[in-house]
Protein backbone atom coordinates (compact mmCIF):
# COMPACT_ATOMS: atom_id res chain seq x y z
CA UNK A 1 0.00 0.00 0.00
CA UNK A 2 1.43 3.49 -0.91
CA UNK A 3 0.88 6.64 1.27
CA UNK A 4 -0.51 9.26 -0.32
CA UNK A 5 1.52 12.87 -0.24
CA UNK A 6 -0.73 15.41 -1.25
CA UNK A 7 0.12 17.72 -3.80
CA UNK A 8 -0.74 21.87 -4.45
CA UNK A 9 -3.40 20.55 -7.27
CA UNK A 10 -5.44 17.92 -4.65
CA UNK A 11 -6.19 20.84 -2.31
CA UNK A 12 -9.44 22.43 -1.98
CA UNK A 13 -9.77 24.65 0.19
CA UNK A 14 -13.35 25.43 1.72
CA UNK A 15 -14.77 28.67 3.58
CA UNK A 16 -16.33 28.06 7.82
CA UNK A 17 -18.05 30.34 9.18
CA UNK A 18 -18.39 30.03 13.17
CA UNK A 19 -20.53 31.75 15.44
CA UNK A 20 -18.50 32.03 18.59
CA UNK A 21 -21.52 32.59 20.96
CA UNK A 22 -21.45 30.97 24.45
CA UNK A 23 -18.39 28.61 23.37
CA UNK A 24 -15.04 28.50 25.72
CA UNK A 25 -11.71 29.86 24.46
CA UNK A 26 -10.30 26.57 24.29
CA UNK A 27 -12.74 24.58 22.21
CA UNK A 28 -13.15 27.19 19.75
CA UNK A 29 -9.58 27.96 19.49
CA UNK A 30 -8.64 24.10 18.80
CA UNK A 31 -11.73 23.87 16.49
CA UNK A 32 -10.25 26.35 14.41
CA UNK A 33 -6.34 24.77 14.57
CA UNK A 34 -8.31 21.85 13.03
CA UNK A 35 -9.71 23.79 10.37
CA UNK A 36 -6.82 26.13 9.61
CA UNK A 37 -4.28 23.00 9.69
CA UNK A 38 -6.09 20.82 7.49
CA UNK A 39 -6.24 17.75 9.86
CA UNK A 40 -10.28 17.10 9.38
CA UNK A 41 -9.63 16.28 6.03
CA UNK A 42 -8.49 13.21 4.33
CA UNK A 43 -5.82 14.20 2.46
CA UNK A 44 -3.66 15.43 5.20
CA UNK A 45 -0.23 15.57 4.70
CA UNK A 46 1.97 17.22 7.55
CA UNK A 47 4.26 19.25 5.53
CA UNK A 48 1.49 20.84 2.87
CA UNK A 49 -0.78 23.49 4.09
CA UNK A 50 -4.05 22.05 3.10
CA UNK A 51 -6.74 23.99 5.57
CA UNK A 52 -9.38 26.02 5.34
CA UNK A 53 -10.44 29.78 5.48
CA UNK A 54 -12.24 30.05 8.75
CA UNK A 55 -14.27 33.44 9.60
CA UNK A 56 -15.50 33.94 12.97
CA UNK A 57 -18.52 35.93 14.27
CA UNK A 58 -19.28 37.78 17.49
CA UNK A 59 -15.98 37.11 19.35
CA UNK A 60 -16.95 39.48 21.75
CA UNK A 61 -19.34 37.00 23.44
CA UNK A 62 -16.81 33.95 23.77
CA UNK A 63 -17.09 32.67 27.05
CA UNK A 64 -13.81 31.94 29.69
CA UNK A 65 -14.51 29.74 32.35
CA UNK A 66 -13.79 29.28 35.91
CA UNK A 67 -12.38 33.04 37.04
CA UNK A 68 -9.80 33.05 34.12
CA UNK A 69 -11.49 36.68 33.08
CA UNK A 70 -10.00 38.05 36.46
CA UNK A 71 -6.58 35.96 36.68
CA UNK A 72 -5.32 35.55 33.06
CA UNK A 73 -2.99 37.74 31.61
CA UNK A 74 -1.85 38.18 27.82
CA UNK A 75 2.24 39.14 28.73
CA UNK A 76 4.58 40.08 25.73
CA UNK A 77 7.85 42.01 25.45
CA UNK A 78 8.15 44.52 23.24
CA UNK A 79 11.73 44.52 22.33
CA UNK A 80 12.71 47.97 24.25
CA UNK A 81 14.62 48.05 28.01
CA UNK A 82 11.56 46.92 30.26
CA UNK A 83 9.68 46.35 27.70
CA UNK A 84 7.56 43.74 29.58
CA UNK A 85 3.90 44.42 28.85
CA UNK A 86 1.11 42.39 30.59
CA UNK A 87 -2.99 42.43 30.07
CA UNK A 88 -5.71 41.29 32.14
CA UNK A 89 -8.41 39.41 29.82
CA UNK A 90 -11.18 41.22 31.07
CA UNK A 91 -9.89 44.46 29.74
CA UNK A 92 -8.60 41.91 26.15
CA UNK A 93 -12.42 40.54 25.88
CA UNK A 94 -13.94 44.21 26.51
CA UNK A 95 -11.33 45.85 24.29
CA UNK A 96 -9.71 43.74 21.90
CA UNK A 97 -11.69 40.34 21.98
CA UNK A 98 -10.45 39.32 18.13
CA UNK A 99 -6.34 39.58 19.77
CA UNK A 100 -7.77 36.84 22.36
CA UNK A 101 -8.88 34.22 20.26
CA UNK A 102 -6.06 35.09 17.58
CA UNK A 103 -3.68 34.73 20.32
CA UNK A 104 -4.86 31.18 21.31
CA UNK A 105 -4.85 29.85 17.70
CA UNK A 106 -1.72 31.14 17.12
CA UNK A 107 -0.15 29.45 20.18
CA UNK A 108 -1.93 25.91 18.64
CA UNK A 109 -0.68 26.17 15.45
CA UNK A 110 2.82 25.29 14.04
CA UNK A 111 6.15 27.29 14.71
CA UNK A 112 7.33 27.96 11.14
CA UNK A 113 6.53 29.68 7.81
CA UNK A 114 3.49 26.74 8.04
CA UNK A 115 1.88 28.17 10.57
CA UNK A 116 2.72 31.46 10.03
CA UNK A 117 0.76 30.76 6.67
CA UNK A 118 -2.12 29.25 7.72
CA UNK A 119 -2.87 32.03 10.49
CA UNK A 120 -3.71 34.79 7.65
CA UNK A 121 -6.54 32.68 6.24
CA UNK A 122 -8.24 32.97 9.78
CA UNK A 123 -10.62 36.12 9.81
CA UNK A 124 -12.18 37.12 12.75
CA UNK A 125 -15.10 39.57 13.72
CA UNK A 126 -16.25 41.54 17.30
CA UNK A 127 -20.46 41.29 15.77
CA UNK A 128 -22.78 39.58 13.35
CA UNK A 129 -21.88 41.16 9.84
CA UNK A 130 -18.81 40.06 7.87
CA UNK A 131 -17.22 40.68 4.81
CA UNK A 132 -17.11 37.18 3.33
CA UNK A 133 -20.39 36.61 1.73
CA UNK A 134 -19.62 36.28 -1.78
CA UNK A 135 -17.47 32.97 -0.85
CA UNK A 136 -20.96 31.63 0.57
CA UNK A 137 -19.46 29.86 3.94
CA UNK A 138 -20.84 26.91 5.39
CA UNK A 139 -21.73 27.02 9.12
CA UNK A 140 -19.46 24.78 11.39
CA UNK A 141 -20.66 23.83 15.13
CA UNK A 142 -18.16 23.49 17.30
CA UNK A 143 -18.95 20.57 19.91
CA UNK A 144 -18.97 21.63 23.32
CA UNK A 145 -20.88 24.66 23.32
CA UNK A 146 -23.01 26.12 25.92
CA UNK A 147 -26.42 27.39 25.80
């Protein structure tokens, strides 16, 4: 039996769209590392990017449980003399909501020009309205969602 490689021509790539209402950080973040990196598909091969464009809706109401919205912090460095810069995820979700969940995809996805690739075709949104009609999504439900 051979194993099959995929090549540029096999890939296809698809458009999600995700409503992120009432759904943990977590989930929806490695829902979308699926997506993104191709591995719900059949013709996965680890060194091609084969994933998908993924939009997401009304980030602003993701839910973090437990008292993570009072205790987590987003820290980076920006490079200077004490440059250490630290935010409290209450003030992200309120603020900046989109940096959130693009912050815990990014950390899921591969640490190369692979993942740095498949990152930009990940489009998110604070409310309802997006600009990706014309490539007529398909709706994906992400298991473990609350009502």
């Amino acid at each position: 039996m051979k194993t099959f490689m995929a090549k540029p021509d096999d890939i296809i790539r698809k458009w999600f769209v995700i409503d992120a209402t009432n759904i943990p950080l977590g989930r929806l973040a490695t829902a979308v590392t699926e997506l993104l990196s191709g591995k719900n598909k059949v013709i996965y091969t680890p060194h091609m990017d084969c994933g998908d464009f993924v939009v997401i809706i009304n980030s602003d109401k993701i839910k973090l449980t437990g008292n993570k919205l009072e205790t987590k912090k987003l820290i980076w460095h920006t490079g200077y003399i004490g440059g250490l810069k630290e935010v409290n995820y209450k003030t992200l979700m309120q603020k900046k909501s989109p940096k959130a969940l693009m912050q815990a995809v990014k950390g899921m996805l591969q640490k190369n020009s692979l993942g740095r690739k498949q990152i930009t075709r990940l489009k998110i949104f604070k409310g309802m309205e997006h600009d990706h009609e014309a490539q007529k999504p398909e709706v994906f439900t992400v298991k473990g969602a609350r009502e």
